[in-house]
PDB file of N, CA and C in Angstrom:
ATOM      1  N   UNK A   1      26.189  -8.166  -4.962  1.00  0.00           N
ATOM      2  CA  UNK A   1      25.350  -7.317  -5.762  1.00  0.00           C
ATOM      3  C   UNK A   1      23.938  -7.247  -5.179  1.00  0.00           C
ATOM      4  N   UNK A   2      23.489  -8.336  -4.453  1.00  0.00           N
ATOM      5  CA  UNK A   2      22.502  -8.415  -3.965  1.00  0.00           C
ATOM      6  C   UNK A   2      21.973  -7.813  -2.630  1.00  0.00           C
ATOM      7  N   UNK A   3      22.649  -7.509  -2.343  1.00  0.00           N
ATOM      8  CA  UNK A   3      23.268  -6.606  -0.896  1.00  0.00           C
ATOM      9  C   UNK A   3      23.026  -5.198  -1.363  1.00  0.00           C
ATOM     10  N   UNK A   4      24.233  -4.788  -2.229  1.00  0.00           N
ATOM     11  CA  UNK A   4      23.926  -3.892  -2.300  1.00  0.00           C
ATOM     12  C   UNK A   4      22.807  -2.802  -3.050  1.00  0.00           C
ATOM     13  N   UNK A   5      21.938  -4.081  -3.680  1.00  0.00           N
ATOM     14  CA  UNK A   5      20.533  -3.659  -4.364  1.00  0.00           C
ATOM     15  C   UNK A   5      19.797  -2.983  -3.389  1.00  0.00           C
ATOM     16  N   UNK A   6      19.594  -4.121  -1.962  1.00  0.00           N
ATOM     17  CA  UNK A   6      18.712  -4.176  -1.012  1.00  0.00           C
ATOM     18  C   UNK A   6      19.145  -2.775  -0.004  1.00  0.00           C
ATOM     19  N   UNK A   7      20.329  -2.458  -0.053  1.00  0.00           N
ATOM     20  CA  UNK A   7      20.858  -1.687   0.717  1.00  0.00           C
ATOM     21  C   UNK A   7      20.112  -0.248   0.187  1.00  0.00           C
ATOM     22  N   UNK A   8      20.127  -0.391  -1.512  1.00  0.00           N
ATOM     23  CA  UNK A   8      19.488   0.864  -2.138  1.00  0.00           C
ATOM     24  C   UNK A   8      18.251   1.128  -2.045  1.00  0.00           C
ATOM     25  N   UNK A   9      17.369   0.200  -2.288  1.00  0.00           N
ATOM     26  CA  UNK A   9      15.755  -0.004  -2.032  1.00  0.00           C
ATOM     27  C   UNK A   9      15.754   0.616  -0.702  1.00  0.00           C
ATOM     28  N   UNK A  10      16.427   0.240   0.581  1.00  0.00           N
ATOM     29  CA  UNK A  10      16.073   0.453   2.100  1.00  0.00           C
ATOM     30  C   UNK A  10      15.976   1.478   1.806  1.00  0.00           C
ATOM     31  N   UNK A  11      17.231   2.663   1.418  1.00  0.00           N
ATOM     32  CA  UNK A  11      17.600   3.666   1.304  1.00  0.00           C
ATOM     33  C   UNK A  11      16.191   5.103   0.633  1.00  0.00           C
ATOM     34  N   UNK A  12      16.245   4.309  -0.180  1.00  0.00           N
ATOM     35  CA  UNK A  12      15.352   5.102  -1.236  1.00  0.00           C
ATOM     36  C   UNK A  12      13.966   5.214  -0.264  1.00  0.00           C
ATOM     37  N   UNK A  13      13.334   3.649   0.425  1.00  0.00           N
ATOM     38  CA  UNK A  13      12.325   4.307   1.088  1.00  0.00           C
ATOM     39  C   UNK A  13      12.319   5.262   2.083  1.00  0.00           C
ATOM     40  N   UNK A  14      13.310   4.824   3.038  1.00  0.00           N
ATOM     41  CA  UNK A  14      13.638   6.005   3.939  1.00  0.00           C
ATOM     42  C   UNK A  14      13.525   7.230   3.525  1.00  0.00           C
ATOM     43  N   UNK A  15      14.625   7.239   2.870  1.00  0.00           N
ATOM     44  CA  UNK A  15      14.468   9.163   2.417  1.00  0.00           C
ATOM     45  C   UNK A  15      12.945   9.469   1.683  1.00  0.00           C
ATOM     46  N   UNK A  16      12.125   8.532   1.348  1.00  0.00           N
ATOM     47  CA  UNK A  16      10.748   8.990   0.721  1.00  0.00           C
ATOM     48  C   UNK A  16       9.961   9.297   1.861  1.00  0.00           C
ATOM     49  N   UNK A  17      10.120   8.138   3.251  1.00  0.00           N
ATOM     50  CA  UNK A  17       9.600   8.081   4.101  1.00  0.00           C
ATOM     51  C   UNK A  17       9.383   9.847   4.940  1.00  0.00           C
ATOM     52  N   UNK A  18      10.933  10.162   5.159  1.00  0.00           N
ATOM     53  CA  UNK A  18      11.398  11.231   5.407  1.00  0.00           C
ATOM     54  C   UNK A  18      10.833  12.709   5.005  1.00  0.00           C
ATOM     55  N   UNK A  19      11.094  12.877   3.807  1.00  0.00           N
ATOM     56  CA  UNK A  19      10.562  14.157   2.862  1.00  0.00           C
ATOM     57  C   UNK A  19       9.160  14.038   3.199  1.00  0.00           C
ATOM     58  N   UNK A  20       8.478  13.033   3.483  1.00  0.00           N
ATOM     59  CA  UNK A  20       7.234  13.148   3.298  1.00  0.00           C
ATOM     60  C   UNK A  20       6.730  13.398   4.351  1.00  0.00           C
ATOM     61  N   UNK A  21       7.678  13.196   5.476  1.00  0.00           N
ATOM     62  CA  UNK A  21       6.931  13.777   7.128  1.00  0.00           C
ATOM     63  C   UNK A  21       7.334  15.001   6.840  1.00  0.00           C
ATOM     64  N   UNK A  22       8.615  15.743   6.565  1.00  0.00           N
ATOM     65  CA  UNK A  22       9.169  17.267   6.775  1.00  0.00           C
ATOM     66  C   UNK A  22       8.136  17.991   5.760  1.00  0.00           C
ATOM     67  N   UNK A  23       8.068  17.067   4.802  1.00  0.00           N
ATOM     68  CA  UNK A  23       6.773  18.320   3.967  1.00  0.00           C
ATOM     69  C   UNK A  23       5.178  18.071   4.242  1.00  0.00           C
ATOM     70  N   UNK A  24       5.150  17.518   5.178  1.00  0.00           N
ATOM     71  CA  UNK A  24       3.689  17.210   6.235  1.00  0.00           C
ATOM     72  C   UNK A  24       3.775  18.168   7.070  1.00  0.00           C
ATOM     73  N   UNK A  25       5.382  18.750   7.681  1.00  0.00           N
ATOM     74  CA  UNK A  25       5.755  19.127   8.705  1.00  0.00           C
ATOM     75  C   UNK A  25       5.010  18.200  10.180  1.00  0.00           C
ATOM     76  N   UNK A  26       5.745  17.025   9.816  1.00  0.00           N
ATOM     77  CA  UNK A  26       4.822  16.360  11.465  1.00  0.00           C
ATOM     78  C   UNK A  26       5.962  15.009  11.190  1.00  0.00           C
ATOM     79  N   UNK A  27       5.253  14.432  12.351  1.00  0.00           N
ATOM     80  CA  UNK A  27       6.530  13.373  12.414  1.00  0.00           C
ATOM     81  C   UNK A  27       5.942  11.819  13.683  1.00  0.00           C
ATOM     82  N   UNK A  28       7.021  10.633  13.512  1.00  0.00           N
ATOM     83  CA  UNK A  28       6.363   9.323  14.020  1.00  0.00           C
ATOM     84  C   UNK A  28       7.227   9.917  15.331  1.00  0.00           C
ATOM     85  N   UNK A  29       6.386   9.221  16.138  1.00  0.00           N
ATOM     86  CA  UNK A  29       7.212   8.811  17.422  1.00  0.00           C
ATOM     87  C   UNK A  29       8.216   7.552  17.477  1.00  0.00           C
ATOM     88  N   UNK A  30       9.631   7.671  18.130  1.00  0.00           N
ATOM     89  CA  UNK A  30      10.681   6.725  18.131  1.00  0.00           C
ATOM     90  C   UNK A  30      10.177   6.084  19.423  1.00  0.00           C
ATOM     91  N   UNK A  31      11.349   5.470  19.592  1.00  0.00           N
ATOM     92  CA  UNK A  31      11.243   4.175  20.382  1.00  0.00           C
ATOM     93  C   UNK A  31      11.253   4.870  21.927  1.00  0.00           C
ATOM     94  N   UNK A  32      11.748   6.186  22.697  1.00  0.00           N
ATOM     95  CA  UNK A  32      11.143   6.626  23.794  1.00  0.00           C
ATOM     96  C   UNK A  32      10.014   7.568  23.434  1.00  0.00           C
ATOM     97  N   UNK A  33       8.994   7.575  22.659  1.00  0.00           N
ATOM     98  CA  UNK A  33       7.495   8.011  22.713  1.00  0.00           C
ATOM     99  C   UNK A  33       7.604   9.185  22.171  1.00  0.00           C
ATOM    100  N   UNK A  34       9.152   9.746  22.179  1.00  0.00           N
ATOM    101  CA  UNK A  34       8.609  11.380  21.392  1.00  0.00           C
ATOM    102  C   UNK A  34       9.150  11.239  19.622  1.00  0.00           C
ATOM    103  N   UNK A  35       8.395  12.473  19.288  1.00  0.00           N
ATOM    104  CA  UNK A  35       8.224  12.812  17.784  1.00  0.00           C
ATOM    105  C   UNK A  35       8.999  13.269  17.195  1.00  0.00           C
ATOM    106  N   UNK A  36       9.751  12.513  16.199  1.00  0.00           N
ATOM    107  CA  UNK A  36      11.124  12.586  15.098  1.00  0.00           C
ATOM    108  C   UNK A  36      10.556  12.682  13.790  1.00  0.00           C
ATOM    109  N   UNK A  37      10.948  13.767  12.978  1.00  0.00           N
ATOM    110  CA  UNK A  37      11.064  13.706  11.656  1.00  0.00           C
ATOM    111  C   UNK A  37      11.904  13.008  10.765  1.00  0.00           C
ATOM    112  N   UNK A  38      12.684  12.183  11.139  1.00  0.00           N
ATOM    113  CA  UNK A  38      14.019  11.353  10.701  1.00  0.00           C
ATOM    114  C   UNK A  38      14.078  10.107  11.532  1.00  0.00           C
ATOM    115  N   UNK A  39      12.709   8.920  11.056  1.00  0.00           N
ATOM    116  CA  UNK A  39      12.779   7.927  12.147  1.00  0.00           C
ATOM    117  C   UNK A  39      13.642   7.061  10.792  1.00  0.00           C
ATOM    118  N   UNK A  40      14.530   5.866  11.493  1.00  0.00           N
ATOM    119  CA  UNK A  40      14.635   4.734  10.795  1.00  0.00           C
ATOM    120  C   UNK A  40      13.603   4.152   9.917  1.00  0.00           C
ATOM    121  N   UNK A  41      13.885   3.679   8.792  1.00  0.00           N
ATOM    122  CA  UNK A  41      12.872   2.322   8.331  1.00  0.00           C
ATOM    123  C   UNK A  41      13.170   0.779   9.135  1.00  0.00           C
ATOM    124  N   UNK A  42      14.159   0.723   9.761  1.00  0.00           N
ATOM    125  CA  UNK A  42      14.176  -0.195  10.844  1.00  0.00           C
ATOM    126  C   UNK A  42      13.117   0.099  11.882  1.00  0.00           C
ATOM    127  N   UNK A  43      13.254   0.865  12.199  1.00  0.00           N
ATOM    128  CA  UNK A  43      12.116   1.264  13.501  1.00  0.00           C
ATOM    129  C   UNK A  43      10.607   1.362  12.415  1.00  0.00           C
ATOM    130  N   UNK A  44      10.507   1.266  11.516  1.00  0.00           N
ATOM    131  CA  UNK A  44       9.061   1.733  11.394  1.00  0.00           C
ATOM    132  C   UNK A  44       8.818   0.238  10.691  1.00  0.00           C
ATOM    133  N   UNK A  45       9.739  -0.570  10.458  1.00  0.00           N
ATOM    134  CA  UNK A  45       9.440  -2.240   9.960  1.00  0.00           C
ATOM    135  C   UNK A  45       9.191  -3.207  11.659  1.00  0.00           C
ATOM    136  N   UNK A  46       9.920  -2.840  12.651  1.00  0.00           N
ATOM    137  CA  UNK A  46       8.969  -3.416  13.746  1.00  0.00           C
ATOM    138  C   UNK A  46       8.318  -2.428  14.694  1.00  0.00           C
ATOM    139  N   UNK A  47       7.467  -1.175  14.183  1.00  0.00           N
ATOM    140  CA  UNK A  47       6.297  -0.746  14.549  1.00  0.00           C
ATOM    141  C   UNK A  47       5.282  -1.832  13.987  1.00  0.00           C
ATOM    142  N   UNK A  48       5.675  -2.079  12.386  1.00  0.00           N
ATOM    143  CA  UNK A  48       5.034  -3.151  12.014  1.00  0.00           C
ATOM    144  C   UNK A  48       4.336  -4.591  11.683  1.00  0.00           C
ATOM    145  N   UNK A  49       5.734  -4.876  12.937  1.00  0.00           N
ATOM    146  CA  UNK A  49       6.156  -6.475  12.785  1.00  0.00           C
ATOM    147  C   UNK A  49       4.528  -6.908  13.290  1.00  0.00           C
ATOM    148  N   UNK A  50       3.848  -6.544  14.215  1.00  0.00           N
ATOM    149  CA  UNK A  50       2.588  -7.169  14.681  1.00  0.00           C
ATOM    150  C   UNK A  50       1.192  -7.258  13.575  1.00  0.00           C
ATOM    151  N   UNK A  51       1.448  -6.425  12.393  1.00  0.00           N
ATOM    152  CA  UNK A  51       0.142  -6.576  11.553  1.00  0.00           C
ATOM    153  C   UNK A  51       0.326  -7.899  10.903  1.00  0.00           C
ATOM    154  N   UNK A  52      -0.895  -8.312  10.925  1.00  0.00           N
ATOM    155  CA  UNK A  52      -1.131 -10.137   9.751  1.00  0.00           C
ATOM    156  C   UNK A  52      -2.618  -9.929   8.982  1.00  0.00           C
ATOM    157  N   UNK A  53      -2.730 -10.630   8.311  1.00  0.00           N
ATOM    158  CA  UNK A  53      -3.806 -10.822   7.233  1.00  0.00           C
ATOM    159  C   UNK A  53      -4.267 -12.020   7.846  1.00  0.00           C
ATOM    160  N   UNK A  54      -5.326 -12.259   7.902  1.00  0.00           N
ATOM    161  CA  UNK A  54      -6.156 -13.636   8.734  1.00  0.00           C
ATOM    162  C   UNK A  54      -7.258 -13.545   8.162  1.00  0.00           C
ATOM    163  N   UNK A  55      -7.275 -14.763   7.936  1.00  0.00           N
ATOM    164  CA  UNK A  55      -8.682 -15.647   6.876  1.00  0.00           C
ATOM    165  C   UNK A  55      -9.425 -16.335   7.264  1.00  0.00           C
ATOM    166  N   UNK A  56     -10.826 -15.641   7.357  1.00  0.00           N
ATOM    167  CA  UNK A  56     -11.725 -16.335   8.309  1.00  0.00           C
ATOM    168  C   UNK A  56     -13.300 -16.608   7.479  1.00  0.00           C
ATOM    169  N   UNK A  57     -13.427 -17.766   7.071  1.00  0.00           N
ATOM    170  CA  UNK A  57     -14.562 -18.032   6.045  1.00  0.00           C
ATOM    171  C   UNK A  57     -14.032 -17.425   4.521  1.00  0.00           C
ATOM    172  N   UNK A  58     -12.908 -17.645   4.302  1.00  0.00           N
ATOM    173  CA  UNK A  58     -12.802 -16.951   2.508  1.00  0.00           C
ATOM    174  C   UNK A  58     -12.350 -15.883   2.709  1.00  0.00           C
ATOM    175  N   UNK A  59     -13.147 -14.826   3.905  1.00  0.00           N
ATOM    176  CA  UNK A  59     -12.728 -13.019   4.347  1.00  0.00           C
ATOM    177  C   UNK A  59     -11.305 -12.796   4.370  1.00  0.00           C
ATOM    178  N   UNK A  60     -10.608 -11.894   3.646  1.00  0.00           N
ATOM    179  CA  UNK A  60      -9.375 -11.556   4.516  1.00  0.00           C
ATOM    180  C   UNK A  60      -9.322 -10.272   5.393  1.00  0.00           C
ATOM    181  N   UNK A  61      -8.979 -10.150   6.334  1.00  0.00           N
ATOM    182  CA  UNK A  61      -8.655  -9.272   7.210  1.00  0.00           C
ATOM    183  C   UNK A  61      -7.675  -8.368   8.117  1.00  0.00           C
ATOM    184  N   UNK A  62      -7.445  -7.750   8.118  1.00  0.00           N
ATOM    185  CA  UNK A  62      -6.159  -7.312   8.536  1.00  0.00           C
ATOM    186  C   UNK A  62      -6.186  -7.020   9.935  1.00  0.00           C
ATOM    187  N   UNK A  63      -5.429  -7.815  11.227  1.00  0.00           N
ATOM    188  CA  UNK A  63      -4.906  -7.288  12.132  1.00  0.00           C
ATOM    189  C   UNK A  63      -4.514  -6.879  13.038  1.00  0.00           C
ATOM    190  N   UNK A  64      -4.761  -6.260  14.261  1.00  0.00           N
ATOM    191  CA  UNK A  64      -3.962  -4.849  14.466  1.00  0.00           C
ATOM    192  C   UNK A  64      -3.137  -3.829  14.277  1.00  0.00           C
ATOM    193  N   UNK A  65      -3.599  -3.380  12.788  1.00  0.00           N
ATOM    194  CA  UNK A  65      -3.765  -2.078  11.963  1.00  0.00           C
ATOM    195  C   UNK A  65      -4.231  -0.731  13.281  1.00  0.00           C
ATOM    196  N   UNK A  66      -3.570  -0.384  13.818  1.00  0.00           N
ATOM    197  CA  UNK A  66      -4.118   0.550  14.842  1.00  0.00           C
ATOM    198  C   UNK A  66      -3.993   1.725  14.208  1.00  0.00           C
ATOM    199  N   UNK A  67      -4.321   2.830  14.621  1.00  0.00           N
ATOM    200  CA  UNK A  67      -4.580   4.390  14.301  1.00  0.00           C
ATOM    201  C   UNK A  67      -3.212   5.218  13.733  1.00  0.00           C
ATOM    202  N   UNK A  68      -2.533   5.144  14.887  1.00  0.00           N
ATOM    203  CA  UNK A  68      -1.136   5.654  14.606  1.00  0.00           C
ATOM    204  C   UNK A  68      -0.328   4.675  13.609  1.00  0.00           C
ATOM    205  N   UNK A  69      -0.647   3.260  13.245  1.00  0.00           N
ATOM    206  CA  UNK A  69       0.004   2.455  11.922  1.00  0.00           C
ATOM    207  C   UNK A  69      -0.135   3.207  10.675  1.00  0.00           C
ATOM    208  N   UNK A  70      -1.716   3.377  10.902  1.00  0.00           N
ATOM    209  CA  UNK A  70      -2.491   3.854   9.461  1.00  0.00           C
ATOM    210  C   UNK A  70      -1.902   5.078   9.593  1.00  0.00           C
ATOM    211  N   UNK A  71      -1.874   6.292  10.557  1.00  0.00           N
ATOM    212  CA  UNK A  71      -1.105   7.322  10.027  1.00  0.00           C
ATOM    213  C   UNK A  71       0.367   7.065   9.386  1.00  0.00           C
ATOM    214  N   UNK A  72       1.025   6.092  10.227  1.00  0.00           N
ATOM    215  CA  UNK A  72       2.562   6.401   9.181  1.00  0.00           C
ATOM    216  C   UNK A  72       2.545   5.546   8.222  1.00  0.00           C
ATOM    217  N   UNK A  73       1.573   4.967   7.762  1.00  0.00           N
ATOM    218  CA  UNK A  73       1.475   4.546   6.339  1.00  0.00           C
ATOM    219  C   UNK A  73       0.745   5.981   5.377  1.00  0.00           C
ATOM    220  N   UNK A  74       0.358   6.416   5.878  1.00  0.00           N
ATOM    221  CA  UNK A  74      -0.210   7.287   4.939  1.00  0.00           C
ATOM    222  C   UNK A  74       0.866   8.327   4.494  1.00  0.00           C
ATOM    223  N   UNK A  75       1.817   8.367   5.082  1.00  0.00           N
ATOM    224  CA  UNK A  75       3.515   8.496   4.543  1.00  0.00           C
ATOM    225  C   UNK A  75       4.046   7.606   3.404  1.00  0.00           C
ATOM    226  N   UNK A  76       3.218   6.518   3.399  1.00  0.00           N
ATOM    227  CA  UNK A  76       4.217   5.690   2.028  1.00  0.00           C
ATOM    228  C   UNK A  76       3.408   6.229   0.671  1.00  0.00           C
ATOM    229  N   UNK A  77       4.519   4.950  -0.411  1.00  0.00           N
ATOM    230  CA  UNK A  77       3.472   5.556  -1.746  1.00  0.00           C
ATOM    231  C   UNK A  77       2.390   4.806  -1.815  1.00  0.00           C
ATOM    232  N   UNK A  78       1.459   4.504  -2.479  1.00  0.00           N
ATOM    233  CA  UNK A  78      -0.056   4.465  -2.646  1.00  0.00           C
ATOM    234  C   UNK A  78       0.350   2.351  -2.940  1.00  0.00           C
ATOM    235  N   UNK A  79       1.504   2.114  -3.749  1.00  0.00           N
ATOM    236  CA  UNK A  79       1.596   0.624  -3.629  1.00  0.00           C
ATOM    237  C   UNK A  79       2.238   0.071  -2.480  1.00  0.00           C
ATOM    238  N   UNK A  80       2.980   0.875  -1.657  1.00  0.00           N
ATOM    239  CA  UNK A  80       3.407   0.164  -0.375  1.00  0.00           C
ATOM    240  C   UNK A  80       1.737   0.205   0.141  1.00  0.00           C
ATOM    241  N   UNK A  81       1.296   1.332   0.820  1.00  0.00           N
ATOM    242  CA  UNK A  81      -0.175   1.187   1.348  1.00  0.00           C
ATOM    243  C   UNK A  81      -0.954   0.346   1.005  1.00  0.00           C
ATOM    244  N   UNK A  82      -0.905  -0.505  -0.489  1.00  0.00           N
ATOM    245  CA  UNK A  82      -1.896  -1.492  -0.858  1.00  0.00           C
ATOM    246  C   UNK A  82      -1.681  -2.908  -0.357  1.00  0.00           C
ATOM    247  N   UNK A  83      -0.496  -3.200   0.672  1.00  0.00           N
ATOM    248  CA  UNK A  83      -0.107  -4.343   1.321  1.00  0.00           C
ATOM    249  C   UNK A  83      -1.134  -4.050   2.400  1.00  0.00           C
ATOM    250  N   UNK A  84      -1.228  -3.286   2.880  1.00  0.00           N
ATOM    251  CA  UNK A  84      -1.748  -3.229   4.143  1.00  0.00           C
ATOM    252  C   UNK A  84      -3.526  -2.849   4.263  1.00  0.00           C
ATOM    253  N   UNK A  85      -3.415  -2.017   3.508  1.00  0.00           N
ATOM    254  CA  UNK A  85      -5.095  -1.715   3.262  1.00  0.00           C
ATOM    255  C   UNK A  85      -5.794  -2.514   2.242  1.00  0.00           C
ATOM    256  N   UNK A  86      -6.836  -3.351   2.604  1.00  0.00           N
ATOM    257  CA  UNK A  86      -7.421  -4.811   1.638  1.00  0.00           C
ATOM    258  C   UNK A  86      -8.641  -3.612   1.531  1.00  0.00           C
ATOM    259  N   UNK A  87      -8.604  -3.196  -0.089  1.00  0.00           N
ATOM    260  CA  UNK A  87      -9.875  -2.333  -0.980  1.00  0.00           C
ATOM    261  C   UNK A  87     -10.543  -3.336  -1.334  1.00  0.00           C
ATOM    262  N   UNK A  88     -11.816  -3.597  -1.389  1.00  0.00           N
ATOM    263  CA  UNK A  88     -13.012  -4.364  -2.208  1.00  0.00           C
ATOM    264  C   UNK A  88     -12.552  -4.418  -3.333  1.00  0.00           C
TER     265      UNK A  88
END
């Protein structure tokens, strides 16, 4: 049952992931450099694997958050984005 929860969650982001580039009309680059409207959420979980939160004096900080990260986050919904973007 637990499987197939996780299997649904994957699912559900993907296709959010998805709709939301085709009605951007724009799209991530895959794993040979060109631009897909229909990338995996596998592929876009280790685009991600390199971001960390690091604590330096109390500060938290995020990273290497690079340019093109922050664009295909700006594809998710507003609480996935709040993992990654630390608001005051």
């Amino acid at each position: 049952m637990l499987m197939g929860l996780s299997l649904l969650v994957y699912s559900i982001g993907q296709r959010q992931l998805r709709a939301n580039l085709k009605e951007n009309n724009t799209g991530v680059k895959n794993q040979l450099g060109k631009l897909t409207d229909k990338p995996t959420l596998r592929w876009i979980f280790q685009c991600f694997q390199g971001i960390h939160v690091v604590v330096l004096n109390g500060v938290k900080q995020i990273v290497n958050l690079t340019d093109s990260r922050l664009e295909t986050l700006n594809y998710f919904s507003k609480y996935c984005q709040k993992y990654y973007i630390l608001s005051g």
